[in-house]
Protein backbone atom coordinates (compact mmCIF):
# COMPACT_ATOMS: atom_id res chain seq x y z
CA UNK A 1 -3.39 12.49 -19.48
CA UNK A 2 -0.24 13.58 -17.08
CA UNK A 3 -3.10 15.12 -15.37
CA UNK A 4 -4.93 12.55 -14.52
CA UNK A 5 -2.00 10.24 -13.70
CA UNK A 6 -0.92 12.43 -11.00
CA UNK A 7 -4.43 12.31 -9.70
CA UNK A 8 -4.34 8.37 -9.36
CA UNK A 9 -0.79 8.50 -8.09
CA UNK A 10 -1.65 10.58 -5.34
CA UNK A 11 -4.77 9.02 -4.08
CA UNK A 12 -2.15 5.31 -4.87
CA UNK A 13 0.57 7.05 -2.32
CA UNK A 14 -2.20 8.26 0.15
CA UNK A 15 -3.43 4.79 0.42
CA UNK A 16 -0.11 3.47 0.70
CA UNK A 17 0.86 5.63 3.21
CA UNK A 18 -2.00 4.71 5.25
CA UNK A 19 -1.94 1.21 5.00
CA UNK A 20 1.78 1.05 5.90
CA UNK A 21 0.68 3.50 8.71
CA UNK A 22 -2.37 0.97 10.18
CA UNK A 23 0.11 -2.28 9.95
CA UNK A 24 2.32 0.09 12.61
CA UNK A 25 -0.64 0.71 15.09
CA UNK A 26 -0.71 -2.37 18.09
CA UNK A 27 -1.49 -2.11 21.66
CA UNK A 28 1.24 0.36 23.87
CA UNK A 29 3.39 0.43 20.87
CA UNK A 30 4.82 -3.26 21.01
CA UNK A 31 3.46 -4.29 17.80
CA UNK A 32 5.63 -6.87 15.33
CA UNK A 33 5.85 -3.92 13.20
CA UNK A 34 7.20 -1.43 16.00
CA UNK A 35 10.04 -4.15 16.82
CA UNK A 36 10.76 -5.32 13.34
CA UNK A 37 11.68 -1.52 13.01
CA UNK A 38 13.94 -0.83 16.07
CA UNK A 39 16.21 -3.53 14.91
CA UNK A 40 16.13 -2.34 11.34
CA UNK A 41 14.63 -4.72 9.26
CA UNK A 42 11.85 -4.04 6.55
CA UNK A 43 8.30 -3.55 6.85
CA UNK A 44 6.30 -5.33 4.05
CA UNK A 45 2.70 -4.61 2.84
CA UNK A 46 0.57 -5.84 0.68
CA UNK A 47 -1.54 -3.45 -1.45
CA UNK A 48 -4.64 -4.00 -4.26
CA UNK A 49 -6.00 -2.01 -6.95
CA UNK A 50 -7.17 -1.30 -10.33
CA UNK A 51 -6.77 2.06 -10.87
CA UNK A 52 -4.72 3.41 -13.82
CA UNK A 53 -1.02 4.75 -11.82
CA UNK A 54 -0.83 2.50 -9.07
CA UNK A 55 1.85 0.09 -10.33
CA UNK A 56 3.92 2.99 -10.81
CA UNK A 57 3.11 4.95 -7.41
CA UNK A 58 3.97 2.09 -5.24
CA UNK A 59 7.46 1.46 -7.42
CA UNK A 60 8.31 5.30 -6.67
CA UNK A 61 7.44 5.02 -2.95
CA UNK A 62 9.50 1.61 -2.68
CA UNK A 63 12.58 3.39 -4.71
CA UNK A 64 12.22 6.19 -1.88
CA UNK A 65 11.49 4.23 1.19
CA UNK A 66 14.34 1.07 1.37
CA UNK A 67 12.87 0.33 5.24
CA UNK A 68 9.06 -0.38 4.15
CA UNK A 69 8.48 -2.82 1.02
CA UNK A 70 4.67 -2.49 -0.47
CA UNK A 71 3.64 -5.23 -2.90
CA UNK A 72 1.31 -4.38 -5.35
CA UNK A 73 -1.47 -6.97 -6.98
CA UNK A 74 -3.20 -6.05 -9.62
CA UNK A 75 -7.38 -6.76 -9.13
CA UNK A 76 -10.45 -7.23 -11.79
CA UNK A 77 -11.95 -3.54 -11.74
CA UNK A 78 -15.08 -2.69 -9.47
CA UNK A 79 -18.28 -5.24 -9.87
CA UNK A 80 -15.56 -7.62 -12.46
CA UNK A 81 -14.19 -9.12 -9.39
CA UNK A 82 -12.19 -6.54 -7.15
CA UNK A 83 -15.46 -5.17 -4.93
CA UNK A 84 -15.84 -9.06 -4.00
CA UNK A 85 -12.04 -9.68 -3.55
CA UNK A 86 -11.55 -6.19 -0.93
CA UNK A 87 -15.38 -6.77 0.48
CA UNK A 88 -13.54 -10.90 1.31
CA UNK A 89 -10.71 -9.37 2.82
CA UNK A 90 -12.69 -6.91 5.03
């Protein structure tokens, strides 16, 4: 079981990671993001799943990132809801 939690928290961080890294990316680096930074406020993003660990990775990457803030909703597995819900989003 600790196995397999570790599995899901790492692909959960990896996914956090590069979300919060795509909300940084804008045109010659003068993005909302890029200033929000400079002058030291938080960056916030918003992240979905239904996988078993991801509650709990994006609380230990909040706890060890205080300038980034990810949100994390909980979705309707696969074909119960969450493929139409991410595939809306796209």
């Amino acid at each position: 079981m600790t196995r397999r939690f570790t599995q899901h928290a790492g692909v959960a961080v990896g996914l956090v990671l590069t979300a919060i890294a795509l909300t940084s990316c804008g045109s010659g680096g003068s993005s909302e993001t890029s200033k929000d930074k400079a002058d030291g406020s938080s960056v916030t993003v918003d992240f979905w799943g239904w996988a078993p660990g991801y509650a709990e990775a994006v609380e230990a990457y909040n706890a060890s990132h205080p300038d980034a803030k990810v949100t994390f909703t909980t979705t309707p597995p696969g074909s119960k809801g969450g493929y139409t819900k991410m595939f809306s989003a796209v």
